[in-house]
C-alpha atoms as a PDB file:
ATOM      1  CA  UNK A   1     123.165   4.447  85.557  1.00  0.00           C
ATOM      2  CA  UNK A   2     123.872   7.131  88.085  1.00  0.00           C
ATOM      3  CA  UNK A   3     121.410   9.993  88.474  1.00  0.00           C
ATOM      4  CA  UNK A   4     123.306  13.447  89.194  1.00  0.00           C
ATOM      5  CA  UNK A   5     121.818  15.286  92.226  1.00  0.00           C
ATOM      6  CA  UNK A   6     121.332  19.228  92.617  1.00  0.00           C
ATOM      7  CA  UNK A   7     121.763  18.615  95.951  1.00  0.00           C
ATOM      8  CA  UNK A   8     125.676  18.383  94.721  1.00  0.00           C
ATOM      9  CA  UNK A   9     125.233  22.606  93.225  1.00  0.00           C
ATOM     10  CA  UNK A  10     123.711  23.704  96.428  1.00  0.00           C
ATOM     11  CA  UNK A  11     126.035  26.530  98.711  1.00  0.00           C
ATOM     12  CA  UNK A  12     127.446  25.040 101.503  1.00  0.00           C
ATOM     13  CA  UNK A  13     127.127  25.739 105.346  1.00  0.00           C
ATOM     14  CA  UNK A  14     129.766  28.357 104.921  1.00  0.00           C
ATOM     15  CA  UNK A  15     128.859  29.745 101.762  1.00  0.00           C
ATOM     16  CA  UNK A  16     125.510  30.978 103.299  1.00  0.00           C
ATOM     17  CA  UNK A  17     126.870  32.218 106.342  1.00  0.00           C
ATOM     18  CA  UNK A  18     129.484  34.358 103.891  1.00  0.00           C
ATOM     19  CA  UNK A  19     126.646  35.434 102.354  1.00  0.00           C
ATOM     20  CA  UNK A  20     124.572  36.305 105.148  1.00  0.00           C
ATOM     21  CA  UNK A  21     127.300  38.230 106.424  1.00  0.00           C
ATOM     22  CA  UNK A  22     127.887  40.175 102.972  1.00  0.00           C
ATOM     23  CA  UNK A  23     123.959  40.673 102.885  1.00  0.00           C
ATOM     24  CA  UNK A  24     124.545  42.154 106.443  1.00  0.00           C
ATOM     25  CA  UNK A  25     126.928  44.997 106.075  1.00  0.00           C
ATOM     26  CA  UNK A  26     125.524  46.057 102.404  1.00  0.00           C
ATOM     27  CA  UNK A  27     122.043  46.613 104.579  1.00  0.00           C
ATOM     28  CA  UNK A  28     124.635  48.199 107.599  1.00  0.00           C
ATOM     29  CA  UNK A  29     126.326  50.696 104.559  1.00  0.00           C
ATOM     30  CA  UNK A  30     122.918  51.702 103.607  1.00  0.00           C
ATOM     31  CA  UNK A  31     121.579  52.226 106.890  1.00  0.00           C
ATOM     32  CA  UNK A  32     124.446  54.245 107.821  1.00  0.00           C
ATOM     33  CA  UNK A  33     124.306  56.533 104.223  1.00  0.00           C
ATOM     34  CA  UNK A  34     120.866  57.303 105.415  1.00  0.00           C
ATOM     35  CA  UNK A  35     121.277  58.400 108.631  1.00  0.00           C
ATOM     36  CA  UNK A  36     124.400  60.613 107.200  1.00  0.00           C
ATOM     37  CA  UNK A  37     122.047  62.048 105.084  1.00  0.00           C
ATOM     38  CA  UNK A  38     119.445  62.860 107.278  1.00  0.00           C
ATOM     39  CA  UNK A  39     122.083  64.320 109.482  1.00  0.00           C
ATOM     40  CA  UNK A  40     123.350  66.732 107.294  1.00  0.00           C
ATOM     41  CA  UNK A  41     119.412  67.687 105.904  1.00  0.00           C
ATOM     42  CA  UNK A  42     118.356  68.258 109.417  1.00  0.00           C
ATOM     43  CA  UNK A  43     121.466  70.297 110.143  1.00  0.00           C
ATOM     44  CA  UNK A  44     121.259  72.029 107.147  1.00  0.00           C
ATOM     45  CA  UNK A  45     117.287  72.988 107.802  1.00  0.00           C
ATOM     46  CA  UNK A  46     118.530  73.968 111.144  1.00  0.00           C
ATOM     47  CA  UNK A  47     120.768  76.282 109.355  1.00  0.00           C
ATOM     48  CA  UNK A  48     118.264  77.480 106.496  1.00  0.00           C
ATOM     49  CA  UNK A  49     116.089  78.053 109.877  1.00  0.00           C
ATOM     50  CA  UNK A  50     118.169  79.895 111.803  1.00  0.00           C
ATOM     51  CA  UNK A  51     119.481  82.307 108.872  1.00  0.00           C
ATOM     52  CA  UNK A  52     115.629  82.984 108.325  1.00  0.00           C
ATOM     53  CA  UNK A  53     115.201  83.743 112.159  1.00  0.00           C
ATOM     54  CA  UNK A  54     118.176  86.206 111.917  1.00  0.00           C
ATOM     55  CA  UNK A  55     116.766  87.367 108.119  1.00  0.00           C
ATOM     56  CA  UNK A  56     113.587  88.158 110.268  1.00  0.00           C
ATOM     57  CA  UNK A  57     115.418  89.479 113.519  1.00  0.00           C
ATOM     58  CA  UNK A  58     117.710  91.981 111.341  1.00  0.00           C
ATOM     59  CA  UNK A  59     114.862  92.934 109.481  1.00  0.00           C
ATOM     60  CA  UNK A  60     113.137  94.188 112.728  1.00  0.00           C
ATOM     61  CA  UNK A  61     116.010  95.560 114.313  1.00  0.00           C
ATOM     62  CA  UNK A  62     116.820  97.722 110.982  1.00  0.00           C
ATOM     63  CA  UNK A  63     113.007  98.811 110.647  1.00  0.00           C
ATOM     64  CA  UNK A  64     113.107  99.856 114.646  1.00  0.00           C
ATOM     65  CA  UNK A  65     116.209 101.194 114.579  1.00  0.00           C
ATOM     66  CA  UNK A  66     116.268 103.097 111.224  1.00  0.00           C
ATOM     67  CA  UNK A  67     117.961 106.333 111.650  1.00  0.00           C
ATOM     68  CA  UNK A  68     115.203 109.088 112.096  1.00  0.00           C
ATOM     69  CA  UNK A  69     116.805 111.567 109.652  1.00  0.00           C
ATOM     70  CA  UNK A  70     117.543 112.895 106.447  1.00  0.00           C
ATOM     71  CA  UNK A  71     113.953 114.720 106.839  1.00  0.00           C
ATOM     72  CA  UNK A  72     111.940 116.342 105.107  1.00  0.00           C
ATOM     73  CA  UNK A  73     113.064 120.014 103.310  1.00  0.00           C
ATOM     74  CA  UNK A  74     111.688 122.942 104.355  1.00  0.00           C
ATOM     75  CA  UNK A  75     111.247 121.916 108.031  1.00  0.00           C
ATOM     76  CA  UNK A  76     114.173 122.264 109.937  1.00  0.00           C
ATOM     77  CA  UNK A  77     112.377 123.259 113.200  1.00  0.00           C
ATOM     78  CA  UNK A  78     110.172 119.886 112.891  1.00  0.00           C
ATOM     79  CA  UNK A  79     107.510 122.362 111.142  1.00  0.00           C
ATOM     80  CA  UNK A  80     107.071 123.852 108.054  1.00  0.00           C
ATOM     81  CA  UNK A  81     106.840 128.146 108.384  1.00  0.00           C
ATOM     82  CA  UNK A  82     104.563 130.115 106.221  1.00  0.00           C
ATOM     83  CA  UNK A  83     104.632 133.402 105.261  1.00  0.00           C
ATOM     84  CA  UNK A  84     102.954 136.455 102.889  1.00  0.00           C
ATOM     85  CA  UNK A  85     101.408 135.472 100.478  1.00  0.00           C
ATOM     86  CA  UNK A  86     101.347 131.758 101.826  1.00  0.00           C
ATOM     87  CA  UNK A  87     105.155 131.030 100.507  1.00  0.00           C
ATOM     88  CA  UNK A  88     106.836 128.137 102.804  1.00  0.00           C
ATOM     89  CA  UNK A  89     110.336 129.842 104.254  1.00  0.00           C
ATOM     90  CA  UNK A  90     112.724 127.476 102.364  1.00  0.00           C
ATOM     91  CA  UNK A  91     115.064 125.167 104.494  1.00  0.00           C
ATOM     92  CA  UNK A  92     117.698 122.386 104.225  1.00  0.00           C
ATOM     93  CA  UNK A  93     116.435 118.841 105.068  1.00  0.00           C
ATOM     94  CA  UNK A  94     118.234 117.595 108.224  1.00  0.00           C
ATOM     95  CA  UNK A  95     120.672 115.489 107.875  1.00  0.00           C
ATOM     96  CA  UNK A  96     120.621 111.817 110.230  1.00  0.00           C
ATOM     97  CA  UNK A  97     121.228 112.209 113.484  1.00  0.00           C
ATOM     98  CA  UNK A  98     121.336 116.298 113.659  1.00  0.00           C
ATOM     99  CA  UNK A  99     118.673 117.735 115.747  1.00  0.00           C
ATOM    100  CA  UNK A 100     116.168 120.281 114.484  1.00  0.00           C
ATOM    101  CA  UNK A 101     117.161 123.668 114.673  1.00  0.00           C
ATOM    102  CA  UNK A 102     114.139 125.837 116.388  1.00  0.00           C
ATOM    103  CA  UNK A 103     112.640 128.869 114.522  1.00  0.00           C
ATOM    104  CA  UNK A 104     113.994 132.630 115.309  1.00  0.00           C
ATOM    105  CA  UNK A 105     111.763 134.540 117.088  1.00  0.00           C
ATOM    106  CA  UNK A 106     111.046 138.153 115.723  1.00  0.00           C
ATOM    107  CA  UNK A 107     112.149 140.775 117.667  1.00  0.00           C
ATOM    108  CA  UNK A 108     110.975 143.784 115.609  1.00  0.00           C
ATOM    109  CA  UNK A 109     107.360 143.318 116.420  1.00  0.00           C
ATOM    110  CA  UNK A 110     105.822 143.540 113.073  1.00  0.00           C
ATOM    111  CA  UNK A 111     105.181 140.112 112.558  1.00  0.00           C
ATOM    112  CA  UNK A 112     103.156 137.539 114.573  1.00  0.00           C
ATOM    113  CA  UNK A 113     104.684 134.114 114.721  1.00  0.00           C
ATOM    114  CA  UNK A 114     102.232 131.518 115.122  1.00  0.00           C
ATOM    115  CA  UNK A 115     102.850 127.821 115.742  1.00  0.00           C
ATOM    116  CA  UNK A 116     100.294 124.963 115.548  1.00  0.00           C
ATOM    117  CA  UNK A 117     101.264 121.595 116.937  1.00  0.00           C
ATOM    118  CA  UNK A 118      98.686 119.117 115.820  1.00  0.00           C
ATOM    119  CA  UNK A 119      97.180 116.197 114.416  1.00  0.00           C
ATOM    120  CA  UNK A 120      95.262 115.078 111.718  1.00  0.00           C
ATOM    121  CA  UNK A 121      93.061 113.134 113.567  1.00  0.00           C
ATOM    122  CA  UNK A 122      92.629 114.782 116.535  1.00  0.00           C
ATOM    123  CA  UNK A 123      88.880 116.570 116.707  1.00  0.00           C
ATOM    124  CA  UNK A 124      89.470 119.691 118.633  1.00  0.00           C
ATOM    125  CA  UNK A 125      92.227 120.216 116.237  1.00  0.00           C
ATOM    126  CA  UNK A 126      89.938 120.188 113.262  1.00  0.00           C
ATOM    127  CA  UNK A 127      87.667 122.261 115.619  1.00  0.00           C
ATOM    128  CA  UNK A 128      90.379 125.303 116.115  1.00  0.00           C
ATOM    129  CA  UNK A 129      91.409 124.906 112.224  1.00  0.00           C
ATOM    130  CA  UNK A 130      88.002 125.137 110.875  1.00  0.00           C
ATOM    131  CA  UNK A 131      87.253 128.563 113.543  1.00  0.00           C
ATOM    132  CA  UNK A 132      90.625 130.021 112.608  1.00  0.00           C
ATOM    133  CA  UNK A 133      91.346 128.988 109.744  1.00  0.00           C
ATOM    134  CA  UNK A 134      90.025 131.381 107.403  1.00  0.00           C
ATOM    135  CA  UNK A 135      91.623 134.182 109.510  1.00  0.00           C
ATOM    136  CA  UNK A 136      94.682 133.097 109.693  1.00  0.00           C
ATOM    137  CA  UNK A 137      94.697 132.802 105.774  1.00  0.00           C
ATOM    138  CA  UNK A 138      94.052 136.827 105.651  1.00  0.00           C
ATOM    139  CA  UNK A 139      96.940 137.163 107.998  1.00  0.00           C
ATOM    140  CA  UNK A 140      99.308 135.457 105.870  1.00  0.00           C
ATOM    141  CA  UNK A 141      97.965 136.956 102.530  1.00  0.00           C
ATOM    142  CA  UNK A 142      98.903 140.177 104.103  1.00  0.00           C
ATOM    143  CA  UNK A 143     102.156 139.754 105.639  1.00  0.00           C
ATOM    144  CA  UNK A 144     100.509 140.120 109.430  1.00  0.00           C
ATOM    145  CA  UNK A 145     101.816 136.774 110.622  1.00  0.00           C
ATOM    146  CA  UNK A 146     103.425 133.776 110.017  1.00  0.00           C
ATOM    147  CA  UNK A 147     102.617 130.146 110.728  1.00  0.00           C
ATOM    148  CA  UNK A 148     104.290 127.371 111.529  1.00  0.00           C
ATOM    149  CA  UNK A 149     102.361 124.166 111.345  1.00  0.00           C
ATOM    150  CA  UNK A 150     104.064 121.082 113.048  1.00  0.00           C
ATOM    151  CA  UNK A 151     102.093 118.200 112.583  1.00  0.00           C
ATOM    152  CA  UNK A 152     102.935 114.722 114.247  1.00  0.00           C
ATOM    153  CA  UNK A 153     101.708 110.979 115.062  1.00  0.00           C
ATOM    154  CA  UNK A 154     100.040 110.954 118.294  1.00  0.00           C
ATOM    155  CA  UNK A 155      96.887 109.197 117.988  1.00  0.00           C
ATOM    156  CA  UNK A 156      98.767 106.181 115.893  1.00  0.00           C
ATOM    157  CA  UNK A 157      96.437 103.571 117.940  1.00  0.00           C
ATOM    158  CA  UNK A 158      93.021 105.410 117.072  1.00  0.00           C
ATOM    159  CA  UNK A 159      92.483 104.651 113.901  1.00  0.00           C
ATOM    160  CA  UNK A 160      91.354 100.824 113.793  1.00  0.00           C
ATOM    161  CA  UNK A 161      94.794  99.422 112.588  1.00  0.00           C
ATOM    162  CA  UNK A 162      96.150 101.828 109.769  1.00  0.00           C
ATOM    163  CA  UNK A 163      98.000 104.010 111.750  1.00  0.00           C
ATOM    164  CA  UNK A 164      96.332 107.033 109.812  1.00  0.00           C
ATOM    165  CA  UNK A 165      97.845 109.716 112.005  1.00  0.00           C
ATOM    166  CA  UNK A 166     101.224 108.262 111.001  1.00  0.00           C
ATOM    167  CA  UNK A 167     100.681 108.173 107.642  1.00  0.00           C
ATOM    168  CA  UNK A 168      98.649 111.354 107.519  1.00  0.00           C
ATOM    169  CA  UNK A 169     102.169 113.139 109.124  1.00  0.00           C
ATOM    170  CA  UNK A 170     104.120 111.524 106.881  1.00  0.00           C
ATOM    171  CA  UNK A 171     101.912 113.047 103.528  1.00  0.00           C
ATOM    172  CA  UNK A 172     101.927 116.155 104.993  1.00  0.00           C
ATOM    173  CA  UNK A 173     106.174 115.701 105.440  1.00  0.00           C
ATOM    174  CA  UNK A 174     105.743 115.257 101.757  1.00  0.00           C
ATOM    175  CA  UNK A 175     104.270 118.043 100.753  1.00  0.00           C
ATOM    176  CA  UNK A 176     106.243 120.035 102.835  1.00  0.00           C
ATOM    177  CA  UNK A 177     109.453 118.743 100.769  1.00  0.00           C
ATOM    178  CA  UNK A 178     108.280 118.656  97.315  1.00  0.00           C
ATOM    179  CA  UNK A 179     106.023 121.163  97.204  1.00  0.00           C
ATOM    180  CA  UNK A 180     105.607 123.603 100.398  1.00  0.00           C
ATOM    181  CA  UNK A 181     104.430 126.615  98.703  1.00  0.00           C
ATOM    182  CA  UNK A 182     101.069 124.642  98.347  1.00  0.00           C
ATOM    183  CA  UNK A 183     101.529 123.382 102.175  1.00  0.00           C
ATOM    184  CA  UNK A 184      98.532 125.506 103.553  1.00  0.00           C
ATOM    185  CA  UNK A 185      96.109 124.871 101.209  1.00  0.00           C
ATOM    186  CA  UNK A 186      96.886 121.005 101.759  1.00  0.00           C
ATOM    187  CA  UNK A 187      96.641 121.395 105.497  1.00  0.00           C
ATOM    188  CA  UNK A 188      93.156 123.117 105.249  1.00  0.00           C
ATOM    189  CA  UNK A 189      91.899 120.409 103.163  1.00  0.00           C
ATOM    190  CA  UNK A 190      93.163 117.427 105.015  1.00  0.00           C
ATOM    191  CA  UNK A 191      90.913 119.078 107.917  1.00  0.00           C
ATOM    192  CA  UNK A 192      88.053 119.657 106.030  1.00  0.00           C
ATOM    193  CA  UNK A 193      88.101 115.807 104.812  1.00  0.00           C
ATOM    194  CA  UNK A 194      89.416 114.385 108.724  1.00  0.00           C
ATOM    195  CA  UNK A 195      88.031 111.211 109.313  1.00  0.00           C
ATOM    196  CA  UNK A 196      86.468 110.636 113.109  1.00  0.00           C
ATOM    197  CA  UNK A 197      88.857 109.380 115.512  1.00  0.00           C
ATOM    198  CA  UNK A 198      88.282 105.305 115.754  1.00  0.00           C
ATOM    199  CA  UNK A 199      87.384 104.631 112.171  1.00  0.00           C
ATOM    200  CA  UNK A 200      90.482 103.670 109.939  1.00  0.00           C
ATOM    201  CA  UNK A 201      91.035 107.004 108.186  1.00  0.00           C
ATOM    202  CA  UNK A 202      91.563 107.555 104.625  1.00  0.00           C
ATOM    203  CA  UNK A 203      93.265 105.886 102.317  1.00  0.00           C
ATOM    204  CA  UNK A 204      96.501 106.427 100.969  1.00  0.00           C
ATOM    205  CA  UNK A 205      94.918 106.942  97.600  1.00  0.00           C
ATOM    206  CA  UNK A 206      92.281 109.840  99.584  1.00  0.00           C
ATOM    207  CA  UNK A 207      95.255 111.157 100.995  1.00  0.00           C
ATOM    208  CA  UNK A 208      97.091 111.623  97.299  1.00  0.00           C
ATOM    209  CA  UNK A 209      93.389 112.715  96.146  1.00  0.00           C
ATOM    210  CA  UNK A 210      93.812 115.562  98.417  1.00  0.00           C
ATOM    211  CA  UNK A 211      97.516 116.546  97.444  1.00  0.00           C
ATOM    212  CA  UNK A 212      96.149 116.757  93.795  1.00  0.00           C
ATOM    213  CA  UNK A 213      92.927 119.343  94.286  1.00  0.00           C
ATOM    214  CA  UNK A 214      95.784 121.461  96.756  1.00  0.00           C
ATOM    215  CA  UNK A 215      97.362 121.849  93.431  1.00  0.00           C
ATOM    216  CA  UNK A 216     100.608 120.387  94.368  1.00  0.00           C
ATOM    217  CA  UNK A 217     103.675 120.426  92.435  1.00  0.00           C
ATOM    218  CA  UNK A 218     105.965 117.105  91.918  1.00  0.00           C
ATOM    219  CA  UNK A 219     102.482 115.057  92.395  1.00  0.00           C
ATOM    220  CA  UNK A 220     104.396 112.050  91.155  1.00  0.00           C
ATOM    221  CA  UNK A 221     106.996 112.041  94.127  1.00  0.00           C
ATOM    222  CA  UNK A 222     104.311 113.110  96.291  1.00  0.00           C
ATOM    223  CA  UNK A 223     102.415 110.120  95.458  1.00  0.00           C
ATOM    224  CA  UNK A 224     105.513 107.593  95.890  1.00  0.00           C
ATOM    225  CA  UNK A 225     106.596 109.550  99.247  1.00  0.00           C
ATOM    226  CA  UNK A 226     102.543 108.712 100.482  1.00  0.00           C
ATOM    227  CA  UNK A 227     103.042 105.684  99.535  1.00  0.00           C
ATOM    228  CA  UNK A 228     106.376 104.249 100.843  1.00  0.00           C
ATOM    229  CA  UNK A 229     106.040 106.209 103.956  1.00  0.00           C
ATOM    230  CA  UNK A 230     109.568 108.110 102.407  1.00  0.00           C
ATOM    231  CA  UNK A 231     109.379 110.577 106.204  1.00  0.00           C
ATOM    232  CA  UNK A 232     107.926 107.532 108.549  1.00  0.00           C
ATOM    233  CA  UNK A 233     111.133 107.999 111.162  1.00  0.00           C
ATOM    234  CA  UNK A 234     110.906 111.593 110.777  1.00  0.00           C
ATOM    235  CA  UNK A 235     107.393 111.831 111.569  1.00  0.00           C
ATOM    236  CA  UNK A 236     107.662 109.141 114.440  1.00  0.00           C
ATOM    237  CA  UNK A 237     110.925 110.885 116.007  1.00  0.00           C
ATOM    238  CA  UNK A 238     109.254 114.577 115.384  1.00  0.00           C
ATOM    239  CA  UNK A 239     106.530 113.249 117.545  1.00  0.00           C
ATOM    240  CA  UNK A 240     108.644 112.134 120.363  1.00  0.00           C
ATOM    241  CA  UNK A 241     110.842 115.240 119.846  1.00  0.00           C
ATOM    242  CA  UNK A 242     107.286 117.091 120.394  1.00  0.00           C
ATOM    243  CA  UNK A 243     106.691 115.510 123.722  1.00  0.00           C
ATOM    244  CA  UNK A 244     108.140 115.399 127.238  1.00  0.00           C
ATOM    245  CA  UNK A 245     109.848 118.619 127.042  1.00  0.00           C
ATOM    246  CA  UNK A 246     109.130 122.707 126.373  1.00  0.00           C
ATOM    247  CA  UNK A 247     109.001 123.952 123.699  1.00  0.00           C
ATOM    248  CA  UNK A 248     111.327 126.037 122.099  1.00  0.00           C
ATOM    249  CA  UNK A 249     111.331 129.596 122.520  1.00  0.00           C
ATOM    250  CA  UNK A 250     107.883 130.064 124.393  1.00  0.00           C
ATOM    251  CA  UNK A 251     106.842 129.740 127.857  1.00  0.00           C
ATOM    252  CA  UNK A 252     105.115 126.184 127.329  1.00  0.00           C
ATOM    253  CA  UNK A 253     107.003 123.666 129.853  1.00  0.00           C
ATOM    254  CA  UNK A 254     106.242 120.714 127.548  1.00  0.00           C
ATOM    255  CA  UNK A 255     103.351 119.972 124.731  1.00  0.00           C
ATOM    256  CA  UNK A 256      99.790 119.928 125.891  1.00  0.00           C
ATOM    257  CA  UNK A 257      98.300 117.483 123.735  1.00  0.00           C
ATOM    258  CA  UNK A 258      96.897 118.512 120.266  1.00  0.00           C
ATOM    259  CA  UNK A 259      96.308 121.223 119.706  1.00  0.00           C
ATOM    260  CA  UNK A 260      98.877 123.246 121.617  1.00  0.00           C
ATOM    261  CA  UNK A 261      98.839 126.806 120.158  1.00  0.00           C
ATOM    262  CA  UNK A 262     101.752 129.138 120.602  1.00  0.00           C
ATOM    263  CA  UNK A 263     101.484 132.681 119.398  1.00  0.00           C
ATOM    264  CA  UNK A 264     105.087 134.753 120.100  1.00  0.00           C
ATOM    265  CA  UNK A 265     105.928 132.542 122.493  1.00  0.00           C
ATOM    266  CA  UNK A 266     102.930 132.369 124.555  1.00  0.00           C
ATOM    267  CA  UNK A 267     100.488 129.914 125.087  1.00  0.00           C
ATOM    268  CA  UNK A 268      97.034 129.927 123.757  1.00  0.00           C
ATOM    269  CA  UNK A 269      94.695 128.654 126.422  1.00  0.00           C
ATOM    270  CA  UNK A 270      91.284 130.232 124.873  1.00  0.00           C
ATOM    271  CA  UNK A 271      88.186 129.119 123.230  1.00  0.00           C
ATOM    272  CA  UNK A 272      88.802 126.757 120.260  1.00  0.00           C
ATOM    273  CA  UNK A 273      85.344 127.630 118.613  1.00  0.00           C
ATOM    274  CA  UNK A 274      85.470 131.372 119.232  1.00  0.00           C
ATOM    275  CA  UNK A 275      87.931 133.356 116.233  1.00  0.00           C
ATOM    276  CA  UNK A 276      87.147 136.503 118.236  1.00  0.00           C
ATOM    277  CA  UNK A 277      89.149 135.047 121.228  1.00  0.00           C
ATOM    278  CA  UNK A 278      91.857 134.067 118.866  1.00  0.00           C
ATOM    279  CA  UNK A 279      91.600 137.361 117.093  1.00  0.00           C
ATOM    280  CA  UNK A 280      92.252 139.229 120.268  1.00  0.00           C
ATOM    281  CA  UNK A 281      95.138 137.156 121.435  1.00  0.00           C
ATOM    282  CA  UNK A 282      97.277 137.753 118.286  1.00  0.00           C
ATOM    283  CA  UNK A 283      96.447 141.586 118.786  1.00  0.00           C
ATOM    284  CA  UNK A 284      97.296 141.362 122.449  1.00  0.00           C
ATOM    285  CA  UNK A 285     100.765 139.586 121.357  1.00  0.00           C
ATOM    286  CA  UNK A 286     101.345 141.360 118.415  1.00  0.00           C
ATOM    287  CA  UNK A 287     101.130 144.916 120.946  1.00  0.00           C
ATOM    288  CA  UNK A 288     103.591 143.577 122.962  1.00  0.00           C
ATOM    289  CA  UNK A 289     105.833 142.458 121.151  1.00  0.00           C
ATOM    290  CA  UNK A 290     105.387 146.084 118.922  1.00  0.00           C
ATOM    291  CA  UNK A 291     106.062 148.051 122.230  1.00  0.00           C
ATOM    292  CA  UNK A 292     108.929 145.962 123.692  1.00  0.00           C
ATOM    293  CA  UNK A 293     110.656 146.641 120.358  1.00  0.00           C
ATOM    294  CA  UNK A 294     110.685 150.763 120.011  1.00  0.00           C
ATOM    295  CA  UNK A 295     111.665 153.242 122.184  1.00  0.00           C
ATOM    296  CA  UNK A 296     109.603 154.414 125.115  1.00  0.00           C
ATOM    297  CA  UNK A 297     108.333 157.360 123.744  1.00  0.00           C
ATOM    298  CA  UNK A 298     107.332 155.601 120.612  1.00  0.00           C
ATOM    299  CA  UNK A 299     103.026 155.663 119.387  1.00  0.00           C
ATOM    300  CA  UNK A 300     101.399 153.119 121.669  1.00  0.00           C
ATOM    301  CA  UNK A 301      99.652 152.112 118.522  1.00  0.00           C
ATOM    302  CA  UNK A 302     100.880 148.852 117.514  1.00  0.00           C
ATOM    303  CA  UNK A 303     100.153 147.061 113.971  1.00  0.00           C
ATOM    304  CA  UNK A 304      98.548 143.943 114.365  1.00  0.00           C
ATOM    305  CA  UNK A 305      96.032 141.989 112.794  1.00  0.00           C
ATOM    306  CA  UNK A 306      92.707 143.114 111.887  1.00  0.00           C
ATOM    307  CA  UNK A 307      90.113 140.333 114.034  1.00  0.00           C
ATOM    308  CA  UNK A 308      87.797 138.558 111.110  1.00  0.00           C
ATOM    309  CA  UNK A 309      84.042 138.620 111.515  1.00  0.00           C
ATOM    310  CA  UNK A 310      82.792 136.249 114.041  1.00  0.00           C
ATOM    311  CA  UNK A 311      82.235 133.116 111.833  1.00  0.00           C
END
């Protein structure tokens, strides 16, 4: 009786080598799928990577390189002009690119032209606007001057991060182009609520606080213009327009720092704290400019503002 083996069913020699070989190049196909995958994941993370880089570059380059213009209406000049009765002169907003067109001087004498370059958190400007201010509120009401307010962004780094004296230009941009007939009252109240220079400011929502008890119109826009910074460019190119050269139509070689009062053209180097001193200037300028205006044999008598009680 013969006893069958499994010895007999067993692969040969070759067999296993076959299949050591096969065994081989499956685990050499797989390897080699993997490392083509990886390939193209780590090139294509490379990619994702750099289009987020550029994403991120662009983004920068548009935000510091966004065109400074269309600005806001009504301010043509950079500033916003009010007149009698405390009605904004009405202007086209400037288109991008086109430079601000500088505000006629009068030539008939009757009217002083007053220009304020400041900023909303600059102290001695809150200092000359509460002295003045109430003054230079008669003058309007009664058609004895005009004023043109120019505010811009100089003390951006003062304000413990939130660039208040940007945004603070910018709000006041807004009100000039949605509602400028309310401008004044807005700029009076912003300085009777100015923060100190080194905290953080006020709020947006302050700022829009202060639009609504001015009594603006359009308070919606005004609020979304706040808000998205609508006139940031403006207000940052404005500034830079403001600096490092005269200014137009006066005798000032380039801005003084805030604020830099002009009155027909001249600069205003008195007291900040005295409205007498102010008083007297506007009736010195508004002479002069009365007499260079009529004949020679005209009255020396020249109309001018009355001074307001010493406050």
């Amino acid at each position: 009786m013969t006893i069958s083996g499994s010895a007999d069913n067993r692969p040969t020699k070759n067999e296993r080598r076959e299949a050591a070989r096969e065994k081989a190049r499956e685990l050499r196909e797989a390897q080699k799928k993997r490392e083509r995958r990886n390939k193209i994941l780590v090139q294509g993370g490379v990619v994702i990577g750099i289009i987020a880089i550029v994403a991120v570059v662009a983004l920068i380059l548009v935000n510091t390189l966004k065109p400074a213009g269309p600005g806001p209406k009504n301010m043509a000049s950079d500033g916003i002009v009010i007149g009698e009765g405390l009605v904004a002169q009405t202007t086209p907003a400037l288109a991008m690119g086109d430079a601000p067109i500088p505000t006629t001087p009068n030539t008939t004498g009757d009217v002083v032209q007053i220009r304020v370059y400041l900023d909303y958190l600059c102290p001695a400007c809150g200092m000359f606007e509460a002295t003045n201010n109430a003054q230079i509120r008669e003058w309007l009401n009664s058609g004895a001057a005009t004023l043109e307010v120019h505010p811009l962004a100089m003390l951006v780094n003062q304000s413990s991060g939130t660039k208040y004296s940007l945004r603070a230009t910018n709000a006041a941009a807004c009100v000039a182009n949605y509602s400028p007939n309310q401008f004044f009252d807005f700029n009076e109240l912003m300085f009777k609520s100015q923060p100190k220079e080194g905290s953080t400011g006020l709020t947006d929502e302050e700022i829009q606080k202060i639009t609504a008890d001015s009594k603006v119109e359009n308070q919606s826009a005004i609020n979304s213009c706040i808000v998205d910074q609508q006139f940031k460019p403006w207000a940052n190119a404005a500034t830079d327009r403001a600096l490092g050269q005269p200014i137009p139509n006066s005798n000032v070689d380039e801005l003084k720092g805030t604020p830099t009062v002009v009155v027909n053209g001249k600069y205003y180097q008195g007291s900040i704290q005295d409205p007498k001193e102010f008083a007297q200037f506007i009736q010195e300028a508004a002479g002069a400019a009365y007499e260079s205006s009529t004949p020679s044999e005209a009255p020396s008598d020249a109309p001018s503002p009355s001074p307001s009680p010493a406050g």
